[in-house]
C-alpha atoms as a PDB file:
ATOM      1  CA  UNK A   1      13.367 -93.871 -10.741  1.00  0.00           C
ATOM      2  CA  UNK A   2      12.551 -95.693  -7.592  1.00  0.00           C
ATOM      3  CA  UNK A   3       9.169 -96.799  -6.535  1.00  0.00           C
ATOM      4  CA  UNK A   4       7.659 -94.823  -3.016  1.00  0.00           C
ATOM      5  CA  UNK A   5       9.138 -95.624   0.082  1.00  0.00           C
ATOM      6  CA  UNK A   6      11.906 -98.132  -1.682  1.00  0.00           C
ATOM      7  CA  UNK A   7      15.276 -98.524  -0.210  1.00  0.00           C
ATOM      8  CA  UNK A   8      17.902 -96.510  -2.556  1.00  0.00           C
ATOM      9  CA  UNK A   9      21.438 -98.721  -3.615  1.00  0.00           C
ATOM     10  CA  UNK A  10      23.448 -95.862  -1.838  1.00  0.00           C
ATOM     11  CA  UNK A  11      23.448 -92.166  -0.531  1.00  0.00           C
ATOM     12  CA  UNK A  12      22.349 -89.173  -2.721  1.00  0.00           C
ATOM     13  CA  UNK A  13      23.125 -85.697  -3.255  1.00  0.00           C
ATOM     14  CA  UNK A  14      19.817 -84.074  -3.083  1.00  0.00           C
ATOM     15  CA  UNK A  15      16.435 -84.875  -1.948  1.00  0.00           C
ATOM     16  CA  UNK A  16      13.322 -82.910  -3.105  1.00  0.00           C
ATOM     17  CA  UNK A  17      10.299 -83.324  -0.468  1.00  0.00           C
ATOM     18  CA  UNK A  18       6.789 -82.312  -1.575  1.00  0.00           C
ATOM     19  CA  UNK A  19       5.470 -84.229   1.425  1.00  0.00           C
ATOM     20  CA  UNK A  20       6.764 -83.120   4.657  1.00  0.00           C
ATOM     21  CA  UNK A  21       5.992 -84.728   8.104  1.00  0.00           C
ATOM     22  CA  UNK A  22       5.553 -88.192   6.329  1.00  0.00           C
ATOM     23  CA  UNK A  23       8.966 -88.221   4.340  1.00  0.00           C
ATOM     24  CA  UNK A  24      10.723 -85.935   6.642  1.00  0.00           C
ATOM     25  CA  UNK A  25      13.373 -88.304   8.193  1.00  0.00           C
ATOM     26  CA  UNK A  26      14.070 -90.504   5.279  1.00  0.00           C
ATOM     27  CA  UNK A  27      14.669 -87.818   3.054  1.00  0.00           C
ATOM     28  CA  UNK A  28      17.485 -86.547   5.822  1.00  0.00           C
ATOM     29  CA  UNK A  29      18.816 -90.093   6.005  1.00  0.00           C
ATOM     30  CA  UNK A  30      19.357 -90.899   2.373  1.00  0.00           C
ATOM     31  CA  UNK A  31      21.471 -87.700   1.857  1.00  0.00           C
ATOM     32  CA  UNK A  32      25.074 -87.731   1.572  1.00  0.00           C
ATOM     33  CA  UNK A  33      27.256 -85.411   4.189  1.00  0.00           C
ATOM     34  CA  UNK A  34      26.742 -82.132   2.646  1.00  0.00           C
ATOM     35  CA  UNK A  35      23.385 -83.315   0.800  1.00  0.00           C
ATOM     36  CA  UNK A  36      20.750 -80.708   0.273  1.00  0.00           C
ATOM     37  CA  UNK A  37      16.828 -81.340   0.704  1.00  0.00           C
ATOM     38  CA  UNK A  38      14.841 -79.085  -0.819  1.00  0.00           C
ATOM     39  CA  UNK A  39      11.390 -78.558   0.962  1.00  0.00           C
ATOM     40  CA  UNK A  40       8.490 -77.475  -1.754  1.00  0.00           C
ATOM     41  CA  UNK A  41       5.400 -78.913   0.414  1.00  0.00           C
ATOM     42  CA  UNK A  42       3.920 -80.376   3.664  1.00  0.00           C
ATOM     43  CA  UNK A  43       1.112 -82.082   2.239  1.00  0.00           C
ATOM     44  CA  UNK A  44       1.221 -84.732   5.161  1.00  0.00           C
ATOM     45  CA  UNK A  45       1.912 -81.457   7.661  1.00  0.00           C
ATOM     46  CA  UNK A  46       4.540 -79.263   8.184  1.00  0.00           C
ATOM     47  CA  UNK A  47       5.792 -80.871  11.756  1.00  0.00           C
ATOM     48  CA  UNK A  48       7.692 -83.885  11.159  1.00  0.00           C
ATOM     49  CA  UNK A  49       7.737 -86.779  14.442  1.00  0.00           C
ATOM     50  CA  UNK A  50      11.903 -85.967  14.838  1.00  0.00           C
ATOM     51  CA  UNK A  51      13.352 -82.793  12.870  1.00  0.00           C
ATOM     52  CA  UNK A  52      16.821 -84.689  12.333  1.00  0.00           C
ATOM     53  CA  UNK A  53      18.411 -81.363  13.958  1.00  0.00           C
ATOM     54  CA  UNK A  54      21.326 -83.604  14.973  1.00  0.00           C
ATOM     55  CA  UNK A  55      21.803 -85.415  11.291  1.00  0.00           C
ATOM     56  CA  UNK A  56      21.693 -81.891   9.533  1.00  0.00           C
ATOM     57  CA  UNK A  57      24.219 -80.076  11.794  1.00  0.00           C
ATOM     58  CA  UNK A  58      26.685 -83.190  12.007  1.00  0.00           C
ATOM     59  CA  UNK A  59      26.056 -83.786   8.464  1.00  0.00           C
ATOM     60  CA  UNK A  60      26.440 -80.332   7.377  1.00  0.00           C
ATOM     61  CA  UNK A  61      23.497 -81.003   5.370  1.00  0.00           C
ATOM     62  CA  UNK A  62      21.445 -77.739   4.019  1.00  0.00           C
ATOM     63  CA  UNK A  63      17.452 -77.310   3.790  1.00  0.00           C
ATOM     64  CA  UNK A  64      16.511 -75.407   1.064  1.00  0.00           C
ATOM     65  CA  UNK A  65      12.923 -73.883   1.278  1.00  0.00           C
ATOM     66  CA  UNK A  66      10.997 -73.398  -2.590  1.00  0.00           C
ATOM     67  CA  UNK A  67       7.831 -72.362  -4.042  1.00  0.00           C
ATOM     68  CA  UNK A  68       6.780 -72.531  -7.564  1.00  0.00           C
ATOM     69  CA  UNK A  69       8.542 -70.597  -9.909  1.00  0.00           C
ATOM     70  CA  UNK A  70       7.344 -67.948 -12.572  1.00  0.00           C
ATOM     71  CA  UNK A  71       5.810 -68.136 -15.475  1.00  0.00           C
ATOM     72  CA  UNK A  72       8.693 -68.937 -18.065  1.00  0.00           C
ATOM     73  CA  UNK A  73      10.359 -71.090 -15.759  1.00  0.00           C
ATOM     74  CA  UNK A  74       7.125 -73.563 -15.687  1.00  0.00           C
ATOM     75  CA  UNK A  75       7.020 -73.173 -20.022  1.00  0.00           C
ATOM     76  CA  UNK A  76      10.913 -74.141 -19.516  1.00  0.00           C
ATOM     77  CA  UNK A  77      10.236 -77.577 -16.716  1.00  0.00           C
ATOM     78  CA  UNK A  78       7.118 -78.477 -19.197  1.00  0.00           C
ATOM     79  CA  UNK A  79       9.362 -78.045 -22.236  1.00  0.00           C
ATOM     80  CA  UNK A  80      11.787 -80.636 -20.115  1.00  0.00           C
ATOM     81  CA  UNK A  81       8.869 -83.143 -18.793  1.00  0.00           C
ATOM     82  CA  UNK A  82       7.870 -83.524 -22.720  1.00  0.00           C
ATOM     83  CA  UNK A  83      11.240 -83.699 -23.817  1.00  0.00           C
ATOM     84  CA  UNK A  84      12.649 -86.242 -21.898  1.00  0.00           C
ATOM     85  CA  UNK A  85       9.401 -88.513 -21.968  1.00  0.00           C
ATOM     86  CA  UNK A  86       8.645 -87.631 -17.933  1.00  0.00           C
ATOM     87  CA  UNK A  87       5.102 -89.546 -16.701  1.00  0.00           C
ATOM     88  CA  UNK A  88       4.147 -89.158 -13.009  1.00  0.00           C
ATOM     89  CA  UNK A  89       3.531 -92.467 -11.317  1.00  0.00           C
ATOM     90  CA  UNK A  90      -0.861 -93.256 -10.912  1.00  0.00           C
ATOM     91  CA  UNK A  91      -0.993 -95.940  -8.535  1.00  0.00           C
ATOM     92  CA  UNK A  92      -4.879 -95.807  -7.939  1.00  0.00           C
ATOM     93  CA  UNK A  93      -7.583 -93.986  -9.797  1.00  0.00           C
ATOM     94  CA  UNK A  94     -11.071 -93.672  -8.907  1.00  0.00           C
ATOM     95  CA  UNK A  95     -14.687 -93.313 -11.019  1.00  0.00           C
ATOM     96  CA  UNK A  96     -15.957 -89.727 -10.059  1.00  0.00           C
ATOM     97  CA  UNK A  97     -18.839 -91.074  -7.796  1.00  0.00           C
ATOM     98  CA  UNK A  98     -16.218 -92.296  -5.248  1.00  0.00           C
ATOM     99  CA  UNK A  99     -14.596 -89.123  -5.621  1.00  0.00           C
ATOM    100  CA  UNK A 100     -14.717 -89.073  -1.753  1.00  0.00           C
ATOM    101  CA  UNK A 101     -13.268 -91.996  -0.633  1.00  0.00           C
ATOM    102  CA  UNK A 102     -10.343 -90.892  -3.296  1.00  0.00           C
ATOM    103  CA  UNK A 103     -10.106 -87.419  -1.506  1.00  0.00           C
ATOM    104  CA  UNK A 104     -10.048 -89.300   1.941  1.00  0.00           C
ATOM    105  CA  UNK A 105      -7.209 -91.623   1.137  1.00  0.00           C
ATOM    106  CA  UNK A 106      -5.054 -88.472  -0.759  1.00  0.00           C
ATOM    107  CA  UNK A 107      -5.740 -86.763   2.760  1.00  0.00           C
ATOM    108  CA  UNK A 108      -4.653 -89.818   4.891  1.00  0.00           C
ATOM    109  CA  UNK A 109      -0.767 -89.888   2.875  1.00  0.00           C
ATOM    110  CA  UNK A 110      -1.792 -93.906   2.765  1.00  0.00           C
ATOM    111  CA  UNK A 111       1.076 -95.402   0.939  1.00  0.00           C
ATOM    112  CA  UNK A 112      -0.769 -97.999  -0.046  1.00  0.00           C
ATOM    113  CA  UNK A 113      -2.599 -99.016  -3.930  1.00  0.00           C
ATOM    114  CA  UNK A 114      -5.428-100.307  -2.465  1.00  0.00           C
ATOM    115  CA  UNK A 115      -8.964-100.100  -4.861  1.00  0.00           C
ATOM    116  CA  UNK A 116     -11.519 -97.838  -3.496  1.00  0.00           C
END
């Protein structure tokens, strides 16, 4: 695993983006020719600053477009999360009262662990 935003040792396959406009162009440049992103979100907006158009076609690199699955094929990715031990990373939590200012900083995509 690799922490947010960290530089990867060399080119990979496939890239799956949850974030969109944010993530957009570094998930395009870490692929491989022939690399596939698969797009599942735009939580930081769905119109990235430069589409890559050029570094997909030259590339031949395909964008795959996915939404959640059914029913027994979330029992079967839960049934793999437990299995193989899978946390998500928490960089910042927040007591409820500042529930806001933990809302504002999900909405502004900062990067950043700072305390609230």
């Amino acid at each position: 695993m690799f922490e947010s935003g960290a530089r990867l040792p060399e080119k990979v396959d496939a890239v799956m983006d949850s974030v969109g406009a944010a993530t957009w162009s570094h998930s395009v440049n870490v692929l491989r020719p022939g690399g596939t992103i698969v797009t599942c979100g735009a939580t930081s907006g769905d119109a990235p600053a430069k589409a890559e158009l050029t570094k997909i076609f030259f590339r031949q690199l395909r964008v795959i477009g996915s939404t959640m699955g059914n029913k027994a094929e979330l029992a079967l990715l839960s049934q793999f999360v437990q299995r193989h031990g899978l946390e998500p990373v928490v960089d910042l939590t927040v007591p409820l009262s500042e529930a806001a200012t933990g809302f504002e900083r999900l909405a502004s995509g900062s990067p950043s662990a700072r305390s609230c």
